[in-house]
N, C-alpha and C. Protein backbone atom coordinates (compact mmCIF):
# COMPACT_ATOMS: atom_id res chain seq x y z
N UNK A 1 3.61 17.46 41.14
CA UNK A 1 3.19 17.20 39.78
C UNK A 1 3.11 18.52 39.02
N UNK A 2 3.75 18.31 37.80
CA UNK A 2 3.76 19.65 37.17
C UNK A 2 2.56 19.87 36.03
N UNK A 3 2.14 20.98 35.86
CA UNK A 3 0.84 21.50 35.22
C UNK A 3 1.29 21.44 33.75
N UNK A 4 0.14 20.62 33.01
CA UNK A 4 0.81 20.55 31.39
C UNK A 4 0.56 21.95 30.80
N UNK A 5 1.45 22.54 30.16
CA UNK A 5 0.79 23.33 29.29
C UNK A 5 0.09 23.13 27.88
N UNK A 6 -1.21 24.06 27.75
CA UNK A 6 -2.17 23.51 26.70
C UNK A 6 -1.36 24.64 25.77
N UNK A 7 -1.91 24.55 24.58
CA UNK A 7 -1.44 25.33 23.31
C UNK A 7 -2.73 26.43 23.29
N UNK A 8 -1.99 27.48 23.43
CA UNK A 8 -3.23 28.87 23.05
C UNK A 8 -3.85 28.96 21.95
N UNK A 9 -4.76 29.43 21.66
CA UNK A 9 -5.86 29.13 20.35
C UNK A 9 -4.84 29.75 19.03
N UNK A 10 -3.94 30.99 19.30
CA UNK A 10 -3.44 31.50 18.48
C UNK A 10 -2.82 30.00 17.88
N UNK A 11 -1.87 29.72 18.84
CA UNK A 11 -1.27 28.62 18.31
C UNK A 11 -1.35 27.34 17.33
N UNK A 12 -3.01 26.92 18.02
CA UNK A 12 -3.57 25.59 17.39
C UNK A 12 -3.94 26.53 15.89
N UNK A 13 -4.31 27.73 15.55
CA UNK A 13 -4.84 28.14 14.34
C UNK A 13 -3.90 28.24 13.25
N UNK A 14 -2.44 29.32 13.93
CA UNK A 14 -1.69 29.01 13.00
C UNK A 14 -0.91 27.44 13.05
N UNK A 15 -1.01 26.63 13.82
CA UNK A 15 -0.67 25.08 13.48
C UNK A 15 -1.60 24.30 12.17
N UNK A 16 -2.67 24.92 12.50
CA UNK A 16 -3.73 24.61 11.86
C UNK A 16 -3.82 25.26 10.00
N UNK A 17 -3.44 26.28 10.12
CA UNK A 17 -3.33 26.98 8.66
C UNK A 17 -2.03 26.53 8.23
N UNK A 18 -0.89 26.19 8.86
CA UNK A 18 0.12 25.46 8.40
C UNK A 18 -0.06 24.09 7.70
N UNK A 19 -0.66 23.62 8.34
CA UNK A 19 -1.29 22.30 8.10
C UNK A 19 -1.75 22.30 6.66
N UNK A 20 -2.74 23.34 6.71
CA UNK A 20 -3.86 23.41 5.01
C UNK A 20 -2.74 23.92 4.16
N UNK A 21 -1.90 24.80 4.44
CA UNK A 21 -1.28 25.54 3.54
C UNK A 21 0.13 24.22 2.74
N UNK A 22 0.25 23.20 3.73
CA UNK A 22 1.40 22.43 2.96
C UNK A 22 0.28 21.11 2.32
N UNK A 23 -0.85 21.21 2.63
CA UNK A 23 -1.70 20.15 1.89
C UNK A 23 -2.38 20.80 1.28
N UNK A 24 -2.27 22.06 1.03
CA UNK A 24 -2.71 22.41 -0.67
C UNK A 24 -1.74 22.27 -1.79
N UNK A 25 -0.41 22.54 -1.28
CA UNK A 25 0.93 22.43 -2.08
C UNK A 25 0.83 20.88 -2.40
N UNK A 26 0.99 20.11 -1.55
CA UNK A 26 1.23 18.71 -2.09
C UNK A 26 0.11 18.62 -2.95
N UNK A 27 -1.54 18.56 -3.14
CA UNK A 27 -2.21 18.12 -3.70
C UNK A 27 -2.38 18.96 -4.88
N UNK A 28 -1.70 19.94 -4.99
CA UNK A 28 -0.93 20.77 -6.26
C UNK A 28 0.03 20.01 -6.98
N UNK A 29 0.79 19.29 -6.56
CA UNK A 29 1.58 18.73 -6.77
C UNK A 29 1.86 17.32 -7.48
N UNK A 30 0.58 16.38 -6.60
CA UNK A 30 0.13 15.59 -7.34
C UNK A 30 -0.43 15.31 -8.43
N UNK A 31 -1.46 16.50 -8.49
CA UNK A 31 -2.28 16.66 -9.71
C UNK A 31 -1.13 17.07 -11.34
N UNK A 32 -0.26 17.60 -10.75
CA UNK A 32 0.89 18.34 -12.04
C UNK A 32 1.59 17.11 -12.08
N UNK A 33 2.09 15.68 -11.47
CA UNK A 33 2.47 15.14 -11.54
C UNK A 33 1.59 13.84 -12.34
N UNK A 34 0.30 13.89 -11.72
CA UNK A 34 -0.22 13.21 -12.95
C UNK A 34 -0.88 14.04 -14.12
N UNK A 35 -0.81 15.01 -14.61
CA UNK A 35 -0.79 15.34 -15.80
C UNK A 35 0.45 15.13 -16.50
N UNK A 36 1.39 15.56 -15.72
CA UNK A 36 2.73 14.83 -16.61
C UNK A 36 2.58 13.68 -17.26
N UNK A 37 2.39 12.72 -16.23
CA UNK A 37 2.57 11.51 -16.40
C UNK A 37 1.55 11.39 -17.79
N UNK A 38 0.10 11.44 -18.16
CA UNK A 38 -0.20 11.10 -19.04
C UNK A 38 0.02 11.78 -19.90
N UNK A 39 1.21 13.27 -20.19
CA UNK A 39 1.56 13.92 -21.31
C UNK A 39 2.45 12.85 -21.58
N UNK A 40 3.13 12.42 -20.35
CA UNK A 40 4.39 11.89 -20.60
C UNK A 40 4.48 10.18 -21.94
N UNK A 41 2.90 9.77 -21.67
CA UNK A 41 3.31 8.38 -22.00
C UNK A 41 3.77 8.37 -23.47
N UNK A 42 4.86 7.52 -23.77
CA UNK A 42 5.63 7.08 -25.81
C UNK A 42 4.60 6.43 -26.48
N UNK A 43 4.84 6.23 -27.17
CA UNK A 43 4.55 5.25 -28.41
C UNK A 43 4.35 3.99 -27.64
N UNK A 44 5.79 3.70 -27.13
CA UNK A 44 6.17 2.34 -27.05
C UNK A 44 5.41 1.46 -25.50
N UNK A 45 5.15 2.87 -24.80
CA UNK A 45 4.46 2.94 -23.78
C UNK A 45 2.94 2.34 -23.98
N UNK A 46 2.43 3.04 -25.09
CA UNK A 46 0.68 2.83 -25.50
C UNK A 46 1.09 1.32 -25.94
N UNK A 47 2.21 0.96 -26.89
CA UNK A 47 1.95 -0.16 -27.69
C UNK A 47 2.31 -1.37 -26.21
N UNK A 48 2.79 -1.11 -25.38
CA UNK A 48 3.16 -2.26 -24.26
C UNK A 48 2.05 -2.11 -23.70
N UNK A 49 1.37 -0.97 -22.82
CA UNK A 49 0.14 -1.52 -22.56
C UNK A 49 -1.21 -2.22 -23.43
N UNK A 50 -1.49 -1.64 -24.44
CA UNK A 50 -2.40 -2.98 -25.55
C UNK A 50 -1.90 -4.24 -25.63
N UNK A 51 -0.86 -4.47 -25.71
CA UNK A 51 -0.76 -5.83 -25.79
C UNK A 51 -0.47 -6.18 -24.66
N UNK A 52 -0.52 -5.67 -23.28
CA UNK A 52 -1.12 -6.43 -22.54
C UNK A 52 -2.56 -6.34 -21.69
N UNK A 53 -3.22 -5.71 -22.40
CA UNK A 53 -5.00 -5.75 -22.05
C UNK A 53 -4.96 -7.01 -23.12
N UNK A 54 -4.69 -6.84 -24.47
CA UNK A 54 -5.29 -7.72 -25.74
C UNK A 54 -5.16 -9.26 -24.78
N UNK A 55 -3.71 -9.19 -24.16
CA UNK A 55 -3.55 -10.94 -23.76
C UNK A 55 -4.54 -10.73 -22.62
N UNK A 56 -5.00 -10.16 -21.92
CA UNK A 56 -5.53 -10.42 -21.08
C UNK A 56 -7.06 -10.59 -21.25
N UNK A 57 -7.42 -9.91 -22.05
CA UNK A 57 -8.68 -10.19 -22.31
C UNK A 57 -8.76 -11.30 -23.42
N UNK A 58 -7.93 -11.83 -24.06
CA UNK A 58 -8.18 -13.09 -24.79
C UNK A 58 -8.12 -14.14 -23.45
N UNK A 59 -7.34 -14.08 -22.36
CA UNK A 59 -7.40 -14.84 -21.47
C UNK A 59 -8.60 -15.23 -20.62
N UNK A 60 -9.25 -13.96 -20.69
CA UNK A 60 -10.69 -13.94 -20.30
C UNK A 60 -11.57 -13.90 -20.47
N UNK A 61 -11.60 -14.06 -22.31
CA UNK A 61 -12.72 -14.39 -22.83
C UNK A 61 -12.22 -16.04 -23.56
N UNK A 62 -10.94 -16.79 -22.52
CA UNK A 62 -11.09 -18.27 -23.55
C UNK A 62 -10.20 -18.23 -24.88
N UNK A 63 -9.78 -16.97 -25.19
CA UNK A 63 -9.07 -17.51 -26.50
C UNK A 63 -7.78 -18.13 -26.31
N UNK A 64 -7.23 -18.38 -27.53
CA UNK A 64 -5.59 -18.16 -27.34
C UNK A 64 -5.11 -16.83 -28.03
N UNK A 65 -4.34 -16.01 -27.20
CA UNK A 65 -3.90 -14.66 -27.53
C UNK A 65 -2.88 -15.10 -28.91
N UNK A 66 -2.88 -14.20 -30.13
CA UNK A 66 -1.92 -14.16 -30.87
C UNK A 66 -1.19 -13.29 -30.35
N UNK A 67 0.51 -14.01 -30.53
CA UNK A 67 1.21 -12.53 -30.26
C UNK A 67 1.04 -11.61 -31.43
N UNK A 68 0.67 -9.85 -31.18
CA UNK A 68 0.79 -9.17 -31.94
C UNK A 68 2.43 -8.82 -32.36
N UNK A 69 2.56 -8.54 -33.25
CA UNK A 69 4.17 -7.82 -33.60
C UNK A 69 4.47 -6.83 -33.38
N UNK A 70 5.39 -5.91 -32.52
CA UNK A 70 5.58 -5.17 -32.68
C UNK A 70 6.13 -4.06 -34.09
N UNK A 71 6.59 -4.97 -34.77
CA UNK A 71 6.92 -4.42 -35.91
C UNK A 71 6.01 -3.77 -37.04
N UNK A 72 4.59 -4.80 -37.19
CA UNK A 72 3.52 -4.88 -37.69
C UNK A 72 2.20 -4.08 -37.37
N UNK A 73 2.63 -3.70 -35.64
CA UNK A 73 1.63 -2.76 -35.23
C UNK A 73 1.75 -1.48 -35.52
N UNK A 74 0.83 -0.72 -35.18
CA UNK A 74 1.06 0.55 -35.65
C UNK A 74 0.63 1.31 -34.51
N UNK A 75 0.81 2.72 -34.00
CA UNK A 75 0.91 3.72 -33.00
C UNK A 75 1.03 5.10 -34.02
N UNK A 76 -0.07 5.52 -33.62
CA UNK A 76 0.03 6.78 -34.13
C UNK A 76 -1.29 7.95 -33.33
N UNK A 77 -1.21 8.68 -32.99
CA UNK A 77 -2.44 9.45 -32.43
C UNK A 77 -3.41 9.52 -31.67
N UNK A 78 -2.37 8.74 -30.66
CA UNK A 78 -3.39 8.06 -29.11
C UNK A 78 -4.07 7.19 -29.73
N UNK A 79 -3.83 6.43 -31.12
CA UNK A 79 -4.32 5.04 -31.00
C UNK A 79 -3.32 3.97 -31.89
N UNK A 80 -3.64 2.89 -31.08
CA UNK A 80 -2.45 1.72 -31.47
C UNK A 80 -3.63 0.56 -32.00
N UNK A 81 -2.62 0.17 -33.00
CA UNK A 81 -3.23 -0.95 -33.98
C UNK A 81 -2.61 -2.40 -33.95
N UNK A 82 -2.80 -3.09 -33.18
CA UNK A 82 -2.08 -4.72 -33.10
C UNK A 82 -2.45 -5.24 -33.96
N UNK A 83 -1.17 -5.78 -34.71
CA UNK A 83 -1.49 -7.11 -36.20
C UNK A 83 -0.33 -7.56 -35.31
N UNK A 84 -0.49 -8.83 -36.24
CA UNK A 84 0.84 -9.76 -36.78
C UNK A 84 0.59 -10.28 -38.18
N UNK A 85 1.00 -10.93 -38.69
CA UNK A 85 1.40 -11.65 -40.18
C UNK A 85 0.09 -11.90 -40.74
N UNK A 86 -1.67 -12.75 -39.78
CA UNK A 86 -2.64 -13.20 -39.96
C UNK A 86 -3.20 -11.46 -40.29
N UNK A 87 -3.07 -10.48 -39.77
CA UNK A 87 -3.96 -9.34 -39.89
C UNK A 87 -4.33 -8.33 -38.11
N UNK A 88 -4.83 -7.72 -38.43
CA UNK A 88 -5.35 -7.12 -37.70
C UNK A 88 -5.46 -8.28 -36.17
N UNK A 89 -5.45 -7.40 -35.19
CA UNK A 89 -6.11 -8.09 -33.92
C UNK A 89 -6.73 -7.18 -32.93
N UNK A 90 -6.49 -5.97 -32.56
CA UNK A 90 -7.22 -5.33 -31.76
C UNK A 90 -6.76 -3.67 -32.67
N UNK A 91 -7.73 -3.11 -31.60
CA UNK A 91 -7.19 -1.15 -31.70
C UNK A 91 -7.56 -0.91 -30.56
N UNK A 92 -7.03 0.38 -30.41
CA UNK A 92 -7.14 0.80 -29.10
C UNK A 92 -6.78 2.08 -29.17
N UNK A 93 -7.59 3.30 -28.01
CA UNK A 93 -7.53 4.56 -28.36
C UNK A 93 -6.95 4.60 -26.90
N UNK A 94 -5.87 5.70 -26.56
CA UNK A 94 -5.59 6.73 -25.55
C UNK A 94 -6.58 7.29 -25.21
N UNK A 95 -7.29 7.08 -23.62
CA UNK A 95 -7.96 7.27 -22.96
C UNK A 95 -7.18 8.75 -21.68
N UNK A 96 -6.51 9.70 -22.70
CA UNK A 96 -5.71 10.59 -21.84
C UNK A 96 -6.29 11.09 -20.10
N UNK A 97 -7.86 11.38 -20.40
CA UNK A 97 -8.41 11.51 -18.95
C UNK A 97 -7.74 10.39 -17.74
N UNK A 98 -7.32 9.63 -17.94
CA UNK A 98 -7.17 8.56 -16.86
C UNK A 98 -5.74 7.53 -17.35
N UNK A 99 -5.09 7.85 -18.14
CA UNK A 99 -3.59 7.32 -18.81
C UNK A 99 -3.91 6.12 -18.88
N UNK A 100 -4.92 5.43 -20.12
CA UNK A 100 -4.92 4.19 -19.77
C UNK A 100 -5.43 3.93 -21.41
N UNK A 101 -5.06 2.86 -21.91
CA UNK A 101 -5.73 2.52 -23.23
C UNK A 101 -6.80 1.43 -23.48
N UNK A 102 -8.01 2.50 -24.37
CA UNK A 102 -9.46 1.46 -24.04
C UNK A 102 -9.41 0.71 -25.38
N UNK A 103 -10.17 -0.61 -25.34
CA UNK A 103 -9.99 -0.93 -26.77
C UNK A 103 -11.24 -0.47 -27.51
N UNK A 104 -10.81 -0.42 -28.49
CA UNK A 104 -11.83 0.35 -29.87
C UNK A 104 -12.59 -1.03 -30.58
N UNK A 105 -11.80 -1.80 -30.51
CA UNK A 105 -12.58 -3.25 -31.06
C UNK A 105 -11.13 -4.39 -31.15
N UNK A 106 -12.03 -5.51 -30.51
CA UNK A 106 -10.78 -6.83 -30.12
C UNK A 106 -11.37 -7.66 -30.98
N UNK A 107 -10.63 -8.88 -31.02
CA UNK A 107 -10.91 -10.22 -31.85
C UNK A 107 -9.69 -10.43 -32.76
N UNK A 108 -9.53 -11.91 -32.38
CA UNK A 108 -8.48 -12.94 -32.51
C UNK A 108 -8.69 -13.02 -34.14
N UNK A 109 -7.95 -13.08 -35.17
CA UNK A 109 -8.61 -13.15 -36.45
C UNK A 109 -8.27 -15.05 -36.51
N UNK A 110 -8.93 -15.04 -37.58
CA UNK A 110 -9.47 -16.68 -37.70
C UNK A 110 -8.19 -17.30 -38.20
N UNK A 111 -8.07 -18.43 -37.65
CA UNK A 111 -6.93 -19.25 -37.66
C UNK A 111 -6.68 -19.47 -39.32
């Protein structure tokens, strides 16, 4: 039977600093990748996600969602404005910390 060889301490340390040194790079990496990402988001980006929180939260508070228009809405300055033809229906601000859009104030306008 043959004798295993163990790994000398030198070894396991620099295995070991190899280790930290490519998982500081990646988690460098990630982080620049999501800052991109929320430099990155359009217009058209903010206005697709609001209208789909708006339907979803009319879904969950019971309403019936109006479709907003895209044509009618407005996007401008990390915040988007859903109408259609009746008026107004939600706003919503760019929440850049976390790439996500919060609403500023919802409600279905009256039939």
């Amino acid at each position: 039977m043959s004798a295993i060889n163990e790994p000398s301490l030198d070894a396991i340390k620099s295995t070991s600093a190899i280790i930290s040194h490519w998982h500081a790079l990646l988690m460098r990496a990630i982080i620049r990748l999501r800052v991109r990402r929320a430099d990155a988001m359009t217009e058209s980006e903010m206005l697709r996600k609001a209208i789909r929180h708006f339907a979803g939260w009319c879904e969950r508070h019971g309403r019936v969602a109006s479709q907003p228009s895209r044509d009618l809405s407005e996007v401008s300055e990390g915040q988007v404005i859903l109408r259609n033809v009746r008026g107004e229906l939600a706003r919503y601000v760019l929440d850049e910390k976390h790439n996500r859009m919060r609403p500023r104030s919802l409600g279905s306008p009256a039939a």
